[in-house]
Protein backbone atom coordinates (compact mmCIF):
# COMPACT_ATOMS: atom_id res chain seq x y z
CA UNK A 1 0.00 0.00 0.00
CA UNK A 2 1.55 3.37 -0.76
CA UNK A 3 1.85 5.86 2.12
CA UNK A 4 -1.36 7.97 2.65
CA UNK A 5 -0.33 11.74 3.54
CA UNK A 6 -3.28 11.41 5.99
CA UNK A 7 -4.11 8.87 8.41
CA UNK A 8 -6.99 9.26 10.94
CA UNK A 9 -7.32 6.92 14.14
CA UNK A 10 -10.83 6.60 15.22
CA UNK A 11 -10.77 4.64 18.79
CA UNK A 12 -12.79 7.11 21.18
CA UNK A 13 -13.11 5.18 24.41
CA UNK A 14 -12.75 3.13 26.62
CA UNK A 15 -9.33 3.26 29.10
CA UNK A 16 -8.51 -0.04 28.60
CA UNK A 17 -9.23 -0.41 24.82
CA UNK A 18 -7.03 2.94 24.33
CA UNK A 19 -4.23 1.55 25.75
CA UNK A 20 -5.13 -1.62 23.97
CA UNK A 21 -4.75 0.66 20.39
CA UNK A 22 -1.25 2.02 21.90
CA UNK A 23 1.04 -0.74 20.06
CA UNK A 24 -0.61 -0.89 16.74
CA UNK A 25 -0.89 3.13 16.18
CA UNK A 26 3.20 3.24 17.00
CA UNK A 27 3.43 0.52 14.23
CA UNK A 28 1.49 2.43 11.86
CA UNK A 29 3.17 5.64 12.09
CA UNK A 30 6.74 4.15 11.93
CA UNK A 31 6.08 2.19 9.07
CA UNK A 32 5.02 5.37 7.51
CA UNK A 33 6.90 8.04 9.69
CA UNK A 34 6.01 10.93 7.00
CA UNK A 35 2.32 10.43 7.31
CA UNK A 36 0.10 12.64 9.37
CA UNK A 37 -1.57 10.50 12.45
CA UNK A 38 -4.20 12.10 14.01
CA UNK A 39 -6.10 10.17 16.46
CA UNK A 40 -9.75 10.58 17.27
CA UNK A 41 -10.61 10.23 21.54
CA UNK A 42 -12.96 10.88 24.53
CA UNK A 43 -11.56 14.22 26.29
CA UNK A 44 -11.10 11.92 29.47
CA UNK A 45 -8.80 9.64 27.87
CA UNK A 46 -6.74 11.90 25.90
CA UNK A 47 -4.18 12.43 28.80
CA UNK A 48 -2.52 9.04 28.06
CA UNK A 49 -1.94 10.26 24.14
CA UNK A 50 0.46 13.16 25.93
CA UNK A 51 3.70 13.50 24.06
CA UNK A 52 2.95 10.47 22.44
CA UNK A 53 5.87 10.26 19.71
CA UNK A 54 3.68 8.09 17.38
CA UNK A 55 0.55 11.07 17.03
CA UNK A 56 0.88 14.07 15.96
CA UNK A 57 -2.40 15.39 16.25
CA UNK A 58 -5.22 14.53 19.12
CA UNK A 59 -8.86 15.43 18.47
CA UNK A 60 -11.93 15.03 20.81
CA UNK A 61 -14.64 13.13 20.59
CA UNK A 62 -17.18 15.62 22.65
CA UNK A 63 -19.18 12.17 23.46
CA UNK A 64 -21.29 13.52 26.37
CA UNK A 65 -22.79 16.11 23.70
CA UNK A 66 -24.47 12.96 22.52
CA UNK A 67 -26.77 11.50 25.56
CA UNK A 68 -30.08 11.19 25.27
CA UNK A 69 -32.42 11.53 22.01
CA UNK A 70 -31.05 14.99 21.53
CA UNK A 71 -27.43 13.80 21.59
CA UNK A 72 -28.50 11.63 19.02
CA UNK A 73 -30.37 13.77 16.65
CA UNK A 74 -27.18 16.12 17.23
CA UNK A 75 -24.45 13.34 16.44
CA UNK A 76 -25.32 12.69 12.41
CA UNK A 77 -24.75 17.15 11.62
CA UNK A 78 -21.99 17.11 13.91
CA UNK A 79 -19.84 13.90 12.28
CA UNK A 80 -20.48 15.84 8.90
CA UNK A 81 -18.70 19.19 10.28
CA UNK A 82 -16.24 17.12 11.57
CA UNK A 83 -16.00 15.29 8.58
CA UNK A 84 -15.33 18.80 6.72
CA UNK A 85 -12.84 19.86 8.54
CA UNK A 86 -10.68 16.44 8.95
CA UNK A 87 -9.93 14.49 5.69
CA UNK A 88 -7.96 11.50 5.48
CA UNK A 89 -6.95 9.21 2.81
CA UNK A 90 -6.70 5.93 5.38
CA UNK A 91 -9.30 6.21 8.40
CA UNK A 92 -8.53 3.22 10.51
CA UNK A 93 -11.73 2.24 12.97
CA UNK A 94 -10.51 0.13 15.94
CA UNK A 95 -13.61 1.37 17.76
CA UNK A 96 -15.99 -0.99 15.36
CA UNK A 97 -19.90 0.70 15.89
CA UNK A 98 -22.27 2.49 14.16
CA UNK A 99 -20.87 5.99 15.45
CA UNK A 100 -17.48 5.54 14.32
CA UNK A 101 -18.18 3.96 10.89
CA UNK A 102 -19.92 6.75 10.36
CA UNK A 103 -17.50 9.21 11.43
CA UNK A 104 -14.93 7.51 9.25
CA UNK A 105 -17.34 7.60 5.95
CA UNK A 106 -17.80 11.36 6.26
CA UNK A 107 -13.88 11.87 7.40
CA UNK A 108 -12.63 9.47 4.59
CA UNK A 109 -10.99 11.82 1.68
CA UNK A 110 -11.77 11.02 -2.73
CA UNK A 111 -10.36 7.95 -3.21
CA UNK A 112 -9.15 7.43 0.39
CA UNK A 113 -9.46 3.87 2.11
CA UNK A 114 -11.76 3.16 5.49
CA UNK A 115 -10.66 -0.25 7.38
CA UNK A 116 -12.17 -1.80 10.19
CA UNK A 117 -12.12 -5.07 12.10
CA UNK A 118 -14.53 -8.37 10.94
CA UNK A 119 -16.73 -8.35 13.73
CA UNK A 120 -17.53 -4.36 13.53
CA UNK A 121 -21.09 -4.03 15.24
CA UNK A 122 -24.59 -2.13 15.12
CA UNK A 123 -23.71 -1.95 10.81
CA UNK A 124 -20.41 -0.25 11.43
CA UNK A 125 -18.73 -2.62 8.50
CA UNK A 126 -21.12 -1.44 6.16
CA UNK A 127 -18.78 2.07 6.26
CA UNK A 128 -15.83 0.03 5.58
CA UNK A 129 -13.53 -0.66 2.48
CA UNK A 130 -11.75 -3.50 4.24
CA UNK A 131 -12.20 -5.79 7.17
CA UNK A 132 -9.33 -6.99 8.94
CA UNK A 133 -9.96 -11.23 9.90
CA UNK A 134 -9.98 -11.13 13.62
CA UNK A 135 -11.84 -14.76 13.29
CA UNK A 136 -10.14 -16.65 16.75
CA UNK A 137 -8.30 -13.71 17.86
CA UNK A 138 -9.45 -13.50 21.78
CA UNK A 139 -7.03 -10.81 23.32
CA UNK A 140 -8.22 -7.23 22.19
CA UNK A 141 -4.35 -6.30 21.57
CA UNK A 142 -3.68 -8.82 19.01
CA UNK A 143 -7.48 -8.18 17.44
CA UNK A 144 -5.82 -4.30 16.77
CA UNK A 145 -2.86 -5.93 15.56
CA UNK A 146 -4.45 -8.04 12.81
CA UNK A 147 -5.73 -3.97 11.37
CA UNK A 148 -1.92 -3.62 11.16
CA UNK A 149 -1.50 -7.05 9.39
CA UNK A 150 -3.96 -5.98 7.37
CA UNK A 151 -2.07 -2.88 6.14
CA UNK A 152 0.55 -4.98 5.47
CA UNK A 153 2.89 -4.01 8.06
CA UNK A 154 4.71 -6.56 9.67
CA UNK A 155 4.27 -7.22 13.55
CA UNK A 156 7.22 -7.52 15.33
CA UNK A 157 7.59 -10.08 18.66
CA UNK A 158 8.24 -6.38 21.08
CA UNK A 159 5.17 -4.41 21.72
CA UNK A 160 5.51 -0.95 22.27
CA UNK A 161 3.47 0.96 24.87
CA UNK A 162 4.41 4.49 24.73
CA UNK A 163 2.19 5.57 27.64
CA UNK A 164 3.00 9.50 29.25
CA UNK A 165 5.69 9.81 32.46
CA UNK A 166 2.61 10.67 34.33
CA UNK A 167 3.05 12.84 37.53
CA UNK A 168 3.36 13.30 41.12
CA UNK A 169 0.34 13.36 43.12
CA UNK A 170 0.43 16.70 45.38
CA UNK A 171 2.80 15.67 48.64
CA UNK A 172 3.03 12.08 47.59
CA UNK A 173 6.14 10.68 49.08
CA UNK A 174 7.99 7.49 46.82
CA UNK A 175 9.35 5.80 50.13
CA UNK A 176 8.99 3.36 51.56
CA UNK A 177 7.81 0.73 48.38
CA UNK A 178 4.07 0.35 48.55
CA UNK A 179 1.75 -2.37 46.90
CA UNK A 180 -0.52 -0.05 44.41
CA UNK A 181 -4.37 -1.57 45.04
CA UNK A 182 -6.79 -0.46 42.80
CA UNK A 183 -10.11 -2.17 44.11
CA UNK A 184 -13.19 -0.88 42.05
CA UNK A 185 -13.94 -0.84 38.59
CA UNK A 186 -17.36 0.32 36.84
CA UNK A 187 -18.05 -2.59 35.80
CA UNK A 188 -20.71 -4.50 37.37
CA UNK A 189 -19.84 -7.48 39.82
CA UNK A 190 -15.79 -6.62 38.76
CA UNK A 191 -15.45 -4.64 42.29
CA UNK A 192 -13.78 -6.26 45.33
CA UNK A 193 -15.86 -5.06 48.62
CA UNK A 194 -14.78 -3.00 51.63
CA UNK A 195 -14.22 -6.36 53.55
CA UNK A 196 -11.96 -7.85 51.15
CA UNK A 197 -10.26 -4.67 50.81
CA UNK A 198 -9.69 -4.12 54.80
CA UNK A 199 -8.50 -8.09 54.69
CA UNK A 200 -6.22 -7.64 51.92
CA UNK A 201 -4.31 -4.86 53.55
CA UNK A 202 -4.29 -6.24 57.01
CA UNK A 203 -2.77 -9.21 55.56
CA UNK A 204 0.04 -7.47 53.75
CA UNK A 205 1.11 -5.84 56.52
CA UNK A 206 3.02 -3.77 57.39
CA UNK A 207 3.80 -3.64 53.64
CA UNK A 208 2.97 -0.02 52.51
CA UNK A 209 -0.62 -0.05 50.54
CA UNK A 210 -1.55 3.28 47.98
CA UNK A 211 -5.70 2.55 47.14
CA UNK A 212 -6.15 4.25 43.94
CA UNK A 213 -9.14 4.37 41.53
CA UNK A 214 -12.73 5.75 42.02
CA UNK A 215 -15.42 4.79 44.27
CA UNK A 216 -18.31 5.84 46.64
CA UNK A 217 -16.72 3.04 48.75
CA UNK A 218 -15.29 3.77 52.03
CA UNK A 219 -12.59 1.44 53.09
CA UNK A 220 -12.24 1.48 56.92
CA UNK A 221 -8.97 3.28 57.66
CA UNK A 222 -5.56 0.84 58.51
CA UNK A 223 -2.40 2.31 59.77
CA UNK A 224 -0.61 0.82 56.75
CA UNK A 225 -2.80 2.58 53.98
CA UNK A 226 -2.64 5.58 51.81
CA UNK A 227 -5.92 6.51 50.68
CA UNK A 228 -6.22 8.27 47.45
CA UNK A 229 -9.39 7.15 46.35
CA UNK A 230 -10.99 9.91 44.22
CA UNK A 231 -7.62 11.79 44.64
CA UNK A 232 -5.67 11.44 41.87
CA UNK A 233 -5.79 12.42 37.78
CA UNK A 234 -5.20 10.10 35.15
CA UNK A 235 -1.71 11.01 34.68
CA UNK A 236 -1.00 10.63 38.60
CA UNK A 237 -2.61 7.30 38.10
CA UNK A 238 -0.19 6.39 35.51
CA UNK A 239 2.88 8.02 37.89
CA UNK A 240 2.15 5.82 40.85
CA UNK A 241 1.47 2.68 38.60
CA UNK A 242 5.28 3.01 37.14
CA UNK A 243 6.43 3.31 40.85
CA UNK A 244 4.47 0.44 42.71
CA UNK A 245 6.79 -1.92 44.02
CA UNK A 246 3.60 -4.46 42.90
CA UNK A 247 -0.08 -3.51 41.23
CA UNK A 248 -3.09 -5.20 42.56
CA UNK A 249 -5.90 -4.60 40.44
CA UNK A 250 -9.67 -5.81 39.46
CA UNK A 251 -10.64 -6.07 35.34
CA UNK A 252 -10.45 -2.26 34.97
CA UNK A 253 -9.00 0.26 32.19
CA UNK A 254 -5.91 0.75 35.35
CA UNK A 255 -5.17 -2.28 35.38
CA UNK A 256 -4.49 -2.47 31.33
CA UNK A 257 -2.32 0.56 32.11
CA UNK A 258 -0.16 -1.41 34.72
CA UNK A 259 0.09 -4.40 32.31
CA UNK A 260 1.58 -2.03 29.88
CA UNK A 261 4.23 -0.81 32.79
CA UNK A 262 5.29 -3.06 34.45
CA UNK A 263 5.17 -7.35 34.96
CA UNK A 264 4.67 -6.97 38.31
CA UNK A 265 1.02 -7.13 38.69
CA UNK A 266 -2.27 -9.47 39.67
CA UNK A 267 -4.90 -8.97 37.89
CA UNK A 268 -8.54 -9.99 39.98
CA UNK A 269 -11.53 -11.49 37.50
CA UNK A 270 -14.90 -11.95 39.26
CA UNK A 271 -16.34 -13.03 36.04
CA UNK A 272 -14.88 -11.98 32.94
CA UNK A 273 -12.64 -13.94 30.90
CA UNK A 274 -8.87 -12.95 31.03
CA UNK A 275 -7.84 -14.44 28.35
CA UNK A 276 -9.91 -11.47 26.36
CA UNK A 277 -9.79 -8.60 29.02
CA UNK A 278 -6.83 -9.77 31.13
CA UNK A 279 -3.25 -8.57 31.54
CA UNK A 280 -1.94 -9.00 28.20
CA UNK A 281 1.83 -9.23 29.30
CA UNK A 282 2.70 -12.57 29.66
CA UNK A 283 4.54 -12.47 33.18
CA UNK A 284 1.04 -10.86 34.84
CA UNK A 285 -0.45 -12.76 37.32
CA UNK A 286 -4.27 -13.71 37.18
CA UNK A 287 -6.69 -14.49 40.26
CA UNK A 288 -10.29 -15.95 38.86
CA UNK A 289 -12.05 -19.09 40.14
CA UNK A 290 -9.99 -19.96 43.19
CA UNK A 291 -6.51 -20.12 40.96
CA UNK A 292 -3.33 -17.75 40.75
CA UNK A 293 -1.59 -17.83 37.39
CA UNK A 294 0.29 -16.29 34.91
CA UNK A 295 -0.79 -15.93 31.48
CA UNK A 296 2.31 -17.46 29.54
CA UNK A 297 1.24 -20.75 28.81
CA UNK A 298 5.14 -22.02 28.46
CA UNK A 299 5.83 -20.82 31.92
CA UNK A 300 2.81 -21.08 33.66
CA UNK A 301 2.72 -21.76 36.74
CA UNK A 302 -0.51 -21.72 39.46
CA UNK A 303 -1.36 -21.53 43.01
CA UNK A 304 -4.59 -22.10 45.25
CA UNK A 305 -6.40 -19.15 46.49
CA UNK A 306 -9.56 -19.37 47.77
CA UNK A 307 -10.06 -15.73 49.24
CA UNK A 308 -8.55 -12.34 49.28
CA UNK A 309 -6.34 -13.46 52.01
CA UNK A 310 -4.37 -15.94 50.59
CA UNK A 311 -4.48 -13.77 47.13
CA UNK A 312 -2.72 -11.17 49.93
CA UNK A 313 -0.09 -13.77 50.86
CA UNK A 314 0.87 -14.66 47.90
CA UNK A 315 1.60 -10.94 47.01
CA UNK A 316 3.37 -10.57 50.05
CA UNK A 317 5.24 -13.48 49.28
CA UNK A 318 6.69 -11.53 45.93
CA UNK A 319 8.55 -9.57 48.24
């Protein structure tokens, strides 16, 4: 394929699916380092595209201005504005609905090129000018990847995860090491409660513990925890997840972040399967259905753990 002078990146939302995109876009734009890459996202999530060396351009996706039945009898006028004002000659949907598709048909220059992935939802593929095969492909990483494939672009056995340096929350002090817990997700039934949470840190102790994330849960207070619950940005999120001696974390868009960071981690799955939505580095540890394992299947390697507390042991073991 020749190199377009334009190349749009539609993949709004969520967290984890953004950092999902994150290895596929830095392929893209160093096979073809002269091309423009723009890349189309939710305001909320555009801190992790920060001095990202692989985009030149970020644009939002004002999503809340589409709620309700007004939202949507606003989207269809607003896509075609957009549409005049950003022209590409390869729009690449990783986001796969109806909303995107038709962003990319209105944002797609004369003789320009819209691909999307196989499975593309709510008519989304009916935009498209080629479908990447994703047939088999569980994680949502390698389903991006196959778009690249799909380009023709090789994929190389390294993934790259160029994620910002984040920052400091406001008088957060490094020392000692501290276990980075992230307990609650959106997601329903993902959550760990405010028992497990209390037992978790009691049993690390006196192992330094950082809660992080966003909840109306209130955690009873233990002399080994830092609570910054509701506290911290996205980018001091991303700071304190490159400094955790180890990440504890439920199925959540944070805990695709730490998978990106670092290997030390345990990802917690109530009911969703990680082999789609889990860690996607290899070395990651997984807790779902009473077992502790890592995802390499060469390596792997498991452990019994019927609660939180022996999940807790076993991460205080690490140490």
């Amino acid at each position: 394929m020749t190199a377009p002078r334009e190349i749009l990146v539609i993949k709004p939302s969520s967290l984890g699916d953004v950092v999902h995109t994150l290895p596929a876009v830095a392929l893209i734009k160093k096979h073809w380092p002269e091309s423009r890459l723009r890349w189309l996202v939710n305001p909320e999530w555009a801190p992790l595209l920060e001095g990202n060396p692989y985009v030149d351009e970020v644009l939002i996706f004002p999503r809340q201005q589409f709620r309700g039945l007004r939202g949507i009898l606003r989207f269809p006028s607003w896509a075609r504005d957009f549409g005049r004002r950003v022209q590409a000659d390869l729009v690449l949907d990783f986001q796969c609905l109806f909303r995107s598709g038709y962003i990319a048909r209105q944002c797609c220059a004369p003789g320009g090129r819209i691909i999307g992935l196989s499975d593309a939802r709510e008519g989304a593929g009916l935009f498209y000018h080629q479908k990447a095969d994703v047939t088999g492909i569980s994680h949502a990483v390698d389903r991006y990847l196959a778009l690249v494939s799909a380009l023709g672009i090789s994929i190389p056995a390294q993934r790259e995860w160029p994620l910002p340096a984040g920052q400091a929350p406001a008088g957060f002090q490094e020392a000692p090491p501290f276990i980075l817990l992230h307990p609650f997700s959106r997601g329903a039934g993902k959550s760990l409660g405010p028992t497990d949470v209390a037992a978790f840190c009691h049993m690390v102790a006196p192992m330094r513990v950082v809660l992080a994330g966003r909840s109306e849960e209130t955690p009873p207070p233990l002399v080994n925890v830092e609570n910054l619950l509701n506290r911290t940005t996205l980018t001091e999120l991303v700071w304190l997840i490159r400094r955790a001696a180890f990440v504890v974390s439920v199925d959540s868009g944070p805990m695709h972040i730490a998978s990106a960071l670092t290997p030390h981690l345990l990802s917690i799955h109530t009911w969703s399967d990680p082999e789609k939505v889990g860690p996607y580095r290899p070395e990651a540890w997984v807790w779902k259905d009473g077992a502790l394992f890592q995802r390499d299947e060469a390596t792997r390697s498991e452990h019994r753990a019927q609660d939180i507390s022996q999940v807790a042991q076993f991460v205080r073991a690490q140490f």
